[in-house]
C-alpha atoms as a PDB file:
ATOM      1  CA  UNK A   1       0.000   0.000   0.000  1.00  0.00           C
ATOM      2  CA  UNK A   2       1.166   3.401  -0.839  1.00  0.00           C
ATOM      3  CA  UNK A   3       2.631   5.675   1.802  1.00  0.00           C
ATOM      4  CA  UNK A   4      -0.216   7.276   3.864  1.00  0.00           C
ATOM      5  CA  UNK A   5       0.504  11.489   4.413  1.00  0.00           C
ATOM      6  CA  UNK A   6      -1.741  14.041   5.680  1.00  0.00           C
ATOM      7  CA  UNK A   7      -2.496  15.522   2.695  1.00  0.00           C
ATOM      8  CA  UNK A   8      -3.905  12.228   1.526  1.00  0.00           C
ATOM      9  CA  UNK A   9      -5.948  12.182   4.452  1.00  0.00           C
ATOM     10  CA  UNK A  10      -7.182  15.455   3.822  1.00  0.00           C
ATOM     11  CA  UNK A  11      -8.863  14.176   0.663  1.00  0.00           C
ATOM     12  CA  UNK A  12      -9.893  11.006   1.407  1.00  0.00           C
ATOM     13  CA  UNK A  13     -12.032  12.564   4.649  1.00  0.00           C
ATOM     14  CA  UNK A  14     -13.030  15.221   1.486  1.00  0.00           C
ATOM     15  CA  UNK A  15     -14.457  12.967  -0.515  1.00  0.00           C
ATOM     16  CA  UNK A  16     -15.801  10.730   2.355  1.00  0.00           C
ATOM     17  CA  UNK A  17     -17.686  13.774   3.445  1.00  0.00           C
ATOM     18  CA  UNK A  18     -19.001  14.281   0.347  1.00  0.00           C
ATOM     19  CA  UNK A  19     -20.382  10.566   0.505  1.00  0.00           C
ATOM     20  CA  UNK A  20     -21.911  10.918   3.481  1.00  0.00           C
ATOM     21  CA  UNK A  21     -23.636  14.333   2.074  1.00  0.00           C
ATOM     22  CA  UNK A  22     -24.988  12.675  -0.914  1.00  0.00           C
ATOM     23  CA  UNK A  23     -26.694  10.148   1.000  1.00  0.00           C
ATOM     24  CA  UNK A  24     -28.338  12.344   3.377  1.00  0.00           C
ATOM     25  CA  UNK A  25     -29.601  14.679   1.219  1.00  0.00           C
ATOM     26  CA  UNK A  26     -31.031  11.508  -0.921  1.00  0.00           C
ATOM     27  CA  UNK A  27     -32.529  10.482   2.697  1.00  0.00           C
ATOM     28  CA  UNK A  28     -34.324  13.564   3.465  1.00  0.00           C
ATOM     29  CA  UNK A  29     -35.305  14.117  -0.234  1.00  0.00           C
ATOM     30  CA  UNK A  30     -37.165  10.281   0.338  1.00  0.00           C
ATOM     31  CA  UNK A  31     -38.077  10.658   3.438  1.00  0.00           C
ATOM     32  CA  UNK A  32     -40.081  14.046   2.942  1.00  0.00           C
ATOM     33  CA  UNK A  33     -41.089  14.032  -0.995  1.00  0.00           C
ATOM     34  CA  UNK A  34     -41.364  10.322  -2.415  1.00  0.00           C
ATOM     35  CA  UNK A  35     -41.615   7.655   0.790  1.00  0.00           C
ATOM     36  CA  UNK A  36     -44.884   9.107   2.351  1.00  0.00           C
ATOM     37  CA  UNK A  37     -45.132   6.087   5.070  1.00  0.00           C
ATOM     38  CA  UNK A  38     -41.475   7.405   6.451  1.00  0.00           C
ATOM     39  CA  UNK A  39     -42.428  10.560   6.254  1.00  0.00           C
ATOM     40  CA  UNK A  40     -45.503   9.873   7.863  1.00  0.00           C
ATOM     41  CA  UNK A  41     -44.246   7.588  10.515  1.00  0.00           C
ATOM     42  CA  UNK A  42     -43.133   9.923  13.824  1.00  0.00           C
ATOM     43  CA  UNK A  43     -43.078   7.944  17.077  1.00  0.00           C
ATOM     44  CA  UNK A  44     -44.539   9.794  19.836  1.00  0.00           C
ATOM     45  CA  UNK A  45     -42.088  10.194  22.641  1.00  0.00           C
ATOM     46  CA  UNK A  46     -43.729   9.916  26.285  1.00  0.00           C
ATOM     47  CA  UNK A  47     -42.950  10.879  29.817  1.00  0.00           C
ATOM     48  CA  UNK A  48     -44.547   8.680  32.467  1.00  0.00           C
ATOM     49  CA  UNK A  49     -44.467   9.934  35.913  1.00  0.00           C
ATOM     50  CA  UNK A  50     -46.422   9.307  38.970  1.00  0.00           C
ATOM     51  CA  UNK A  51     -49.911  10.892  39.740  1.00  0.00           C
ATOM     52  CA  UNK A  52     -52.104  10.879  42.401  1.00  0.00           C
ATOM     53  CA  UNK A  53     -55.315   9.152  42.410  1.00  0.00           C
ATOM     54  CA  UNK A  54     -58.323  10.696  44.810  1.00  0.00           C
ATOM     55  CA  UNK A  55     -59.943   7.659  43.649  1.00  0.00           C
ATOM     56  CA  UNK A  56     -57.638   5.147  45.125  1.00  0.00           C
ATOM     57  CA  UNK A  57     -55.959   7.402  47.266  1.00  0.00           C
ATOM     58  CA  UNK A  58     -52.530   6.490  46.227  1.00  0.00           C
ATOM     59  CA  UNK A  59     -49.817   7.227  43.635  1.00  0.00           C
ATOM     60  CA  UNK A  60     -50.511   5.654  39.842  1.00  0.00           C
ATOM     61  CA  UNK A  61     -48.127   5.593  36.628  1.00  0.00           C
ATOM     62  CA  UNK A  62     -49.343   8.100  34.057  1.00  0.00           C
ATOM     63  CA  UNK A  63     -48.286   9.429  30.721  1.00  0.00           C
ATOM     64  CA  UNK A  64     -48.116  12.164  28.669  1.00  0.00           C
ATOM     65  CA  UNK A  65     -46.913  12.601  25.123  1.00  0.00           C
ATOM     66  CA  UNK A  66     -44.303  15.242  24.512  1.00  0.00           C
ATOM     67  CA  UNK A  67     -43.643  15.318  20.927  1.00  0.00           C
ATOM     68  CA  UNK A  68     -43.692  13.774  18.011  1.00  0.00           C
ATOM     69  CA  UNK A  69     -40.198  12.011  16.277  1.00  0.00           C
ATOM     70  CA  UNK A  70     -39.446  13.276  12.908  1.00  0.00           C
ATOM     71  CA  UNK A  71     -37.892  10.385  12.374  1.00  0.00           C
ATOM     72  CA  UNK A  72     -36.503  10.294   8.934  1.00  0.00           C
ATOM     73  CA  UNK A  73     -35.489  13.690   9.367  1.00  0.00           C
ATOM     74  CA  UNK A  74     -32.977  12.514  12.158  1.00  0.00           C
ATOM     75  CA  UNK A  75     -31.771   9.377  10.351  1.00  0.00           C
ATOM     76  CA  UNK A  76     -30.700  11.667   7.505  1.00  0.00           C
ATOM     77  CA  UNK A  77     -29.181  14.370   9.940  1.00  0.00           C
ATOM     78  CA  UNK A  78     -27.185  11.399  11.228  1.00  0.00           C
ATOM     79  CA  UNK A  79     -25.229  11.354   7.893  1.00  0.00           C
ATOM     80  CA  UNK A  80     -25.299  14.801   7.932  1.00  0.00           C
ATOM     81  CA  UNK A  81     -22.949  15.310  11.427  1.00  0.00           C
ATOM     82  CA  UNK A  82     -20.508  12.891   9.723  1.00  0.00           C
ATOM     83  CA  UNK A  83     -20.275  15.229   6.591  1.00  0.00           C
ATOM     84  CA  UNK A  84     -20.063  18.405   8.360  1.00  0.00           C
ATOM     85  CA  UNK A  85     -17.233  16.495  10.744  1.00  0.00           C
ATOM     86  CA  UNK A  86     -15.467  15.242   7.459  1.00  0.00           C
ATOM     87  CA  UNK A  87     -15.650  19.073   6.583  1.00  0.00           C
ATOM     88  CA  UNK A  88     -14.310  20.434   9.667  1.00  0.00           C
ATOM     89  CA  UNK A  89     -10.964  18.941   9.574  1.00  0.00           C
ATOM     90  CA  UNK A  90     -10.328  18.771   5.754  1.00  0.00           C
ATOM     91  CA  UNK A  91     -11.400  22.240   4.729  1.00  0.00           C
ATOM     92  CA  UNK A  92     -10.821  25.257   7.478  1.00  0.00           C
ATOM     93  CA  UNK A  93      -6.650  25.661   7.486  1.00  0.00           C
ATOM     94  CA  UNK A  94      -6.642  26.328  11.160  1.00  0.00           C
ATOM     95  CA  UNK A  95      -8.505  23.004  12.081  1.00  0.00           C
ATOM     96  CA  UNK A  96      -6.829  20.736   9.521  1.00  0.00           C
ATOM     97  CA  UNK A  97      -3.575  21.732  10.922  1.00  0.00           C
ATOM     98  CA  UNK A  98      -4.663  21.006  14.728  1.00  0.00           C
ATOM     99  CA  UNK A  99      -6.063  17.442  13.231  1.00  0.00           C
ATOM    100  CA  UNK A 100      -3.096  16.680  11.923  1.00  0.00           C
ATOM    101  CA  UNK A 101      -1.206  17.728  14.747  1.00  0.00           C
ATOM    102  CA  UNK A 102      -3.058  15.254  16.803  1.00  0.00           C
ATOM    103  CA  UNK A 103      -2.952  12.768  14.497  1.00  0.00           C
ATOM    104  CA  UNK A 104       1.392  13.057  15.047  1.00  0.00           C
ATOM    105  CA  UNK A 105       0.483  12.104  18.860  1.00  0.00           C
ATOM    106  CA  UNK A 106      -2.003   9.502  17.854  1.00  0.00           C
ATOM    107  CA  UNK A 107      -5.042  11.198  19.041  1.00  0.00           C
ATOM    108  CA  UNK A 108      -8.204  12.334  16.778  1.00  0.00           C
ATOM    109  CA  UNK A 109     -10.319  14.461  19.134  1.00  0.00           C
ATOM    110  CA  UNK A 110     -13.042  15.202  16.342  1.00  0.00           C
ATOM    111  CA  UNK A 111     -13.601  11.474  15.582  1.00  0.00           C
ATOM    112  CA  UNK A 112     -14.880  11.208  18.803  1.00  0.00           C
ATOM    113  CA  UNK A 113     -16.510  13.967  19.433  1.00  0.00           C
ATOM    114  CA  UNK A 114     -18.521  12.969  16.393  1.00  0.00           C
ATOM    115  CA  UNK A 115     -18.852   9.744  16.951  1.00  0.00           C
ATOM    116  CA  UNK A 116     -20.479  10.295  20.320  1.00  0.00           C
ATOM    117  CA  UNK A 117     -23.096  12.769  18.840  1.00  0.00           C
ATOM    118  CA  UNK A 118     -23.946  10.895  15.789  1.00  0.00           C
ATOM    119  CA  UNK A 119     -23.782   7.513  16.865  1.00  0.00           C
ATOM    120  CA  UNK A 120     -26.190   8.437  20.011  1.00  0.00           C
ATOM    121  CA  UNK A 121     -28.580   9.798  17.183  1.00  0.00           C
ATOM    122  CA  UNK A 122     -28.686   6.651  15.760  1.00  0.00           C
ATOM    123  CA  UNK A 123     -28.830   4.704  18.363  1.00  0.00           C
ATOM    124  CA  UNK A 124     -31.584   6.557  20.067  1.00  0.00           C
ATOM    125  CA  UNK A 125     -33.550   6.041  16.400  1.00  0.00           C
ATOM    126  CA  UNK A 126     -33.167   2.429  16.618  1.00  0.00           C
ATOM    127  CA  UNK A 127     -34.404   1.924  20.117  1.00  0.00           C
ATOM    128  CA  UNK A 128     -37.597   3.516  19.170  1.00  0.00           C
ATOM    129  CA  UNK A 129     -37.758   1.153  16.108  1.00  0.00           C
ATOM    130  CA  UNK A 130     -38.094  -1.909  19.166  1.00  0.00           C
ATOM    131  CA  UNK A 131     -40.447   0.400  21.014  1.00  0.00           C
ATOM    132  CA  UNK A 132     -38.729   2.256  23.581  1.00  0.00           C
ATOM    133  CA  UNK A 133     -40.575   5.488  23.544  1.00  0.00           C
ATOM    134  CA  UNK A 134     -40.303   6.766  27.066  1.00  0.00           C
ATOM    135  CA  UNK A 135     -37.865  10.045  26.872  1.00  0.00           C
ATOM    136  CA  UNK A 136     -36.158   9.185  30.008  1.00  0.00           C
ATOM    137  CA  UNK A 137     -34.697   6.055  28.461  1.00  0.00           C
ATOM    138  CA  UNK A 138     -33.969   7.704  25.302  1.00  0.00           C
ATOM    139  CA  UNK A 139     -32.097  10.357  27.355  1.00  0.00           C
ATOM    140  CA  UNK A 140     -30.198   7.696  29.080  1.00  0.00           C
ATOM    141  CA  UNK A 141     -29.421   5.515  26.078  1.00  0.00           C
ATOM    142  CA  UNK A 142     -27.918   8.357  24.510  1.00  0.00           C
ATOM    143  CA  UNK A 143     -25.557   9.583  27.209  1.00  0.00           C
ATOM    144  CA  UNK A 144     -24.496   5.929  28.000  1.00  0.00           C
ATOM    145  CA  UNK A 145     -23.532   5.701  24.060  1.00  0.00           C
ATOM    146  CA  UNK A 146     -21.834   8.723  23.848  1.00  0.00           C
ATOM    147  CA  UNK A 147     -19.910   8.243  27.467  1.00  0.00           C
ATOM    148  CA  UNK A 148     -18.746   5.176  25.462  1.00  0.00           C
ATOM    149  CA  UNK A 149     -17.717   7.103  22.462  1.00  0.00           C
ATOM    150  CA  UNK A 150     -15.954   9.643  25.188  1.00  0.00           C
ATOM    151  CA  UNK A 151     -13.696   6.857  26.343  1.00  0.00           C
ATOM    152  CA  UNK A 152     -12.413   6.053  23.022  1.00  0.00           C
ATOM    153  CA  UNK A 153     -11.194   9.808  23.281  1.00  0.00           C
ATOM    154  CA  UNK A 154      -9.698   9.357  26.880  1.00  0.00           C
ATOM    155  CA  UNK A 155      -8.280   6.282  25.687  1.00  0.00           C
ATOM    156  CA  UNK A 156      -6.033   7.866  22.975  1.00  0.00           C
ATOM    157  CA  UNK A 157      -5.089  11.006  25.253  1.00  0.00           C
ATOM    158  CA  UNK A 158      -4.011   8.229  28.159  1.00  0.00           C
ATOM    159  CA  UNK A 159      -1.571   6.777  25.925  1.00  0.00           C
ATOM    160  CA  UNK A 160      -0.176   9.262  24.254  1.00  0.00           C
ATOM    161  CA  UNK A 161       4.007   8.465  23.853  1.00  0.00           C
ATOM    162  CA  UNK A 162       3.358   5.132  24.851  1.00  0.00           C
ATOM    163  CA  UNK A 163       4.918   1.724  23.776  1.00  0.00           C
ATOM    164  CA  UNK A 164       2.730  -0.714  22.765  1.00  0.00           C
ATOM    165  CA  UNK A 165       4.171  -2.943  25.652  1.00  0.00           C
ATOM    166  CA  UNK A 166       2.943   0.027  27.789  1.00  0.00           C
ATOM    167  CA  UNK A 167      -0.611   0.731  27.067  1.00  0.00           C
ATOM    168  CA  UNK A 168      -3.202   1.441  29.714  1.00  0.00           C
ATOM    169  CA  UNK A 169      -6.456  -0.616  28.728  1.00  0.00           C
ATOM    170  CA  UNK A 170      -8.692   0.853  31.224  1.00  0.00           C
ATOM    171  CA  UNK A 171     -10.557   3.065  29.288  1.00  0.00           C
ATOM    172  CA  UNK A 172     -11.328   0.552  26.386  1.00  0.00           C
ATOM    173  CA  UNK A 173     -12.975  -1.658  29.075  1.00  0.00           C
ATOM    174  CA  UNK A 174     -14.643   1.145  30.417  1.00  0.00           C
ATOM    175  CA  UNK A 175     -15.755   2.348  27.318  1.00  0.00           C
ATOM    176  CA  UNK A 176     -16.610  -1.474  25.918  1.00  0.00           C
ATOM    177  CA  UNK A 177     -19.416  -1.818  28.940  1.00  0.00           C
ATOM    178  CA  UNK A 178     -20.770   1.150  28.879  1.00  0.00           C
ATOM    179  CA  UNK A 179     -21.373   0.753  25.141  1.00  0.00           C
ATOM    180  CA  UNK A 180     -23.407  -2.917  26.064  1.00  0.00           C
ATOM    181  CA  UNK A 181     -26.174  -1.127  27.811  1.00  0.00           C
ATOM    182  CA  UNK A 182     -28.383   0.502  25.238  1.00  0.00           C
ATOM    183  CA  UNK A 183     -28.118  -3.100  23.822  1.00  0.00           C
ATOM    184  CA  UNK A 184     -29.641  -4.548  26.504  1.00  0.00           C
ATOM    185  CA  UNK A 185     -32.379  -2.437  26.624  1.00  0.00           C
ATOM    186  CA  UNK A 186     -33.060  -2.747  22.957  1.00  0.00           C
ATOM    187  CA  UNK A 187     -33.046  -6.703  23.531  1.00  0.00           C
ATOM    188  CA  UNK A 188     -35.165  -6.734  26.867  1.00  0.00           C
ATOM    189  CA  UNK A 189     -37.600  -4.954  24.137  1.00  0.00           C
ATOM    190  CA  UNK A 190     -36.554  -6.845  20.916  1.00  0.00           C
ATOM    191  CA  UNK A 191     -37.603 -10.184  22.789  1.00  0.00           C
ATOM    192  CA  UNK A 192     -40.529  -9.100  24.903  1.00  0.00           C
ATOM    193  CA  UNK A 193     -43.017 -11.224  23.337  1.00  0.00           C
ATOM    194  CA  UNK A 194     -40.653 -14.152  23.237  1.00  0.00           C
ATOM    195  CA  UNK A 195     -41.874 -15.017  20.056  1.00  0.00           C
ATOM    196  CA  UNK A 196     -38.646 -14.380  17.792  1.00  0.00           C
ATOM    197  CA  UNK A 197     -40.634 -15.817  14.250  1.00  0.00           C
ATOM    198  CA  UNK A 198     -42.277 -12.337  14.740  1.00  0.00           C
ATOM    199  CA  UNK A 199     -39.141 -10.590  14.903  1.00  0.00           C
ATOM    200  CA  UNK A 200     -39.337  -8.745  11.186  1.00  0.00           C
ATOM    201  CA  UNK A 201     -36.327  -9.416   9.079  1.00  0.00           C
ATOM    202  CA  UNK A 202     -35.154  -5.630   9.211  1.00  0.00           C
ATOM    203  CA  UNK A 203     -34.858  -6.084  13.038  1.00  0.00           C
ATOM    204  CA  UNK A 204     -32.570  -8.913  12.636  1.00  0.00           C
ATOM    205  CA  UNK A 205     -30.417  -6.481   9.814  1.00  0.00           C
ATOM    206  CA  UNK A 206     -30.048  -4.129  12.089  1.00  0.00           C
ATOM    207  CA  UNK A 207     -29.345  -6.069  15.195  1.00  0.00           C
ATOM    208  CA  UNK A 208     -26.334  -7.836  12.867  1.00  0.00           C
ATOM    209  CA  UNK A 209     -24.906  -4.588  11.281  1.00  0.00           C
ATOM    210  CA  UNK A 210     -24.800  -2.770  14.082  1.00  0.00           C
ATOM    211  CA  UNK A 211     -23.112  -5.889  16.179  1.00  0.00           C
ATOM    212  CA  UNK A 212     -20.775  -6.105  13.193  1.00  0.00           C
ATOM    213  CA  UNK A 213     -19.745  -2.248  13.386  1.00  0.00           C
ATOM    214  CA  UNK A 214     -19.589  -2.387  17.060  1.00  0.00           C
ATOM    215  CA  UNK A 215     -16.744  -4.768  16.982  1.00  0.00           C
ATOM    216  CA  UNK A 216     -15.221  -3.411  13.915  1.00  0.00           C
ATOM    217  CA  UNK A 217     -14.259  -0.268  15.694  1.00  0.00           C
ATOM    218  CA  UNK A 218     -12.427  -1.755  18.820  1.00  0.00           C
ATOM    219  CA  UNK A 219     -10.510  -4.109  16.811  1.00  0.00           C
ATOM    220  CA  UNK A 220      -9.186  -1.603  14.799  1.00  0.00           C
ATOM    221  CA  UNK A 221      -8.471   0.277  17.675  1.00  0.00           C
ATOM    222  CA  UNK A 222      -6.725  -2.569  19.534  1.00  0.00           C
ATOM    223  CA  UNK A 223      -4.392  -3.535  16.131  1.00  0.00           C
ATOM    224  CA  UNK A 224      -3.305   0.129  16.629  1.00  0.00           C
ATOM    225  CA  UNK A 225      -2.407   0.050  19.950  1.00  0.00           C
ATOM    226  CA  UNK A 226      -0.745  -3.264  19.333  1.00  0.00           C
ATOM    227  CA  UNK A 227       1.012  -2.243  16.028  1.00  0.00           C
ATOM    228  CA  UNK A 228       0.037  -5.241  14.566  1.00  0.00           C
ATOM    229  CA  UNK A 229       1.462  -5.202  10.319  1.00  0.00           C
ATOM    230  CA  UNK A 230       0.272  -1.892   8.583  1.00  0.00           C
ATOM    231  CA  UNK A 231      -1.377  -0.590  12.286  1.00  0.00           C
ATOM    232  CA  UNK A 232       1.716  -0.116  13.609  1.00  0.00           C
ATOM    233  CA  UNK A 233       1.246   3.573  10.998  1.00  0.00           C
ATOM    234  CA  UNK A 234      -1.516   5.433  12.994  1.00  0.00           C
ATOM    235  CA  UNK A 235      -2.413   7.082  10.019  1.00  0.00           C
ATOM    236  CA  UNK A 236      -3.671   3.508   8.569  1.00  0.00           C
ATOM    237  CA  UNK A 237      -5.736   3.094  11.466  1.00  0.00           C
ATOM    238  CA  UNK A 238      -6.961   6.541  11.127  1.00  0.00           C
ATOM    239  CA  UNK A 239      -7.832   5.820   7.468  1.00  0.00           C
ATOM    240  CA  UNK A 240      -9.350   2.320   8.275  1.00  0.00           C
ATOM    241  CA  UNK A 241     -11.478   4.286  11.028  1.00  0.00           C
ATOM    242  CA  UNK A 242     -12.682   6.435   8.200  1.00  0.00           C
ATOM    243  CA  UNK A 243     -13.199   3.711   5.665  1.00  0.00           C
ATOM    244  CA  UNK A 244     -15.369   1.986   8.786  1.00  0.00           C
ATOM    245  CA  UNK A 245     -17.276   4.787   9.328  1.00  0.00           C
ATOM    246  CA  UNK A 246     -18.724   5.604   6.047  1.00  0.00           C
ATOM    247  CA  UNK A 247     -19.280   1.701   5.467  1.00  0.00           C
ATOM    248  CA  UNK A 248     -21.159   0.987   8.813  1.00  0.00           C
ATOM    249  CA  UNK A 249     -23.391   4.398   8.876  1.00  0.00           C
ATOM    250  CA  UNK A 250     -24.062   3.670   5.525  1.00  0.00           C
ATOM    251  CA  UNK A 251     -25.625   0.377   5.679  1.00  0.00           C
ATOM    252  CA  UNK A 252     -27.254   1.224   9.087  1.00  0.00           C
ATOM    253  CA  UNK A 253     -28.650   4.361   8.144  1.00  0.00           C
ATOM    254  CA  UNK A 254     -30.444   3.072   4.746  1.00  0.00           C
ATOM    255  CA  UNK A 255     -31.470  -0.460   7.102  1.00  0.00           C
ATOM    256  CA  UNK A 256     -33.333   1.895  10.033  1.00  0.00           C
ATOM    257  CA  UNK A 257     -34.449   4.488   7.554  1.00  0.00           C
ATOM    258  CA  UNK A 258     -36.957   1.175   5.047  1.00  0.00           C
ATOM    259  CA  UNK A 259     -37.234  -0.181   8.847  1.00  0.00           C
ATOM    260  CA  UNK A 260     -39.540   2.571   9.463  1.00  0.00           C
ATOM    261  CA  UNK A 261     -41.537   1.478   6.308  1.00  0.00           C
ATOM    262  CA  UNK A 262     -42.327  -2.170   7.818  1.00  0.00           C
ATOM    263  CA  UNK A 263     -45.636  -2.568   9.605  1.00  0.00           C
END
């Protein structure tokens, strides 16, 4: 493989942005003009608290609904972080130069940064695809998956100078459980009925990509820190991370976005 350099970096996250901008304006062109059923489909988001009853006397569960989830708005704006994030380091002078002077230490700051809001997007658009509609849960499924994404960051800025004989694991474990939790939510949900031959097939899709990306990432992550063959550049892994990223949102983003469409 040819020798990896900033500059090539530059355009590769240039035209990866660009990617990632084609397909979301595509998504919200579908998902607002052509598709009416996405368009149309919005999951109301709840709030239950506790109320009391001068019936019974005592304190009951209630609801109330709070708004209304444009949801393929959101899976399109999804793509749309990633481009502006692929923008923000390739194009502005001043912020290419500080991304590639991380990138010298072995830290990306903006991957992360991105990755924790755009990921938690998607995320929070999938759990309401199994049901979870209550906006405390979404709140909390979205921190927990960003907190993850956070680690990855503390991770990097831990090690800095280090030999790979030398690296300090803790936040990738950290970062690893936190990063289970939204799952198990999702499943508790995903297998309520306990029927899985009425699981739909998009559920499975999605349950499978997303399992697939979410181990992509750490193994890339540990062949870095390990330095195994071409890793041992941290520009490859940076690349690889890029390559991941546009591969993974991509097929997740198109699988939730026609998940909304299934009855």
């Amino acid at each position: 493989m040819k020798e990896i350099t900033t500059e090539k970096l530059r355009r590769f996250n240039l035209i990866m942005g660009g990617l990632h901008l084609i397909q979301g304006i595509a998504m919200l062109f579908l998902a607002t003009n052509v598709i009416q059923k996405i368009g149309e489909f919005s999951p109301e988001i709840s709030q239950f608290y506790l109320a009391f009853n001068p019936e019974t006397r005592s304190l009951e569960t209630a609801s109330r609904i709070l708004f209304e989830l444009p949801f393929g708005v959101m899976v399109a704006s999804f793509l749309f972080i990633s481009a502006i994030a692929h923008a923000l380091i390739s194009i502005p002078k001043k912020l290419n130069a500080v991304y590639n002077a991380d990138l010298v230490k072995g830290i990306n700051k903006f991957r992360w940064f991105e990755y924790a809001l755009s990921s938690s997007i998607m995320i929070v658009l999938i759990a309401t695809l199994f049901g979870i509609y209550d906006i405390a849960s979404l709140i909390l499924i979205f921190i927990v998956n960003a907190t993850m994404n956070l680690f990855g960051l503390v991770m990097e800025q831990l090690n800095v100078g280090h030999s790979k004989d030398n690296i300090q694991w803790g936040p990738f474990i950290w970062g690893s459980i936190a990063g289970v939790a939204p799952w198990i939510a999702i499943l508790l949900y995903m297998f309520g009925t306990g029927n899985f031959g009425e699981v739909p097939w998009f559920v499975w899709a999605i349950v499978g990509t997303y399992f697939v990306a979410f181990n992509t990432f750490p193994i890339n992550m540990v062949l870095q820190y390990k330095k195994v063959g071409k890793w041992a550049d941290y520009l490859y892994g940076e690349r690889v991370y890029i390559v991941l990223s546009l591969v993974a949102k991509s097929i997740l983003a198109w699988l939730v976005l026609f998940g909304a469409m299934q009855p």
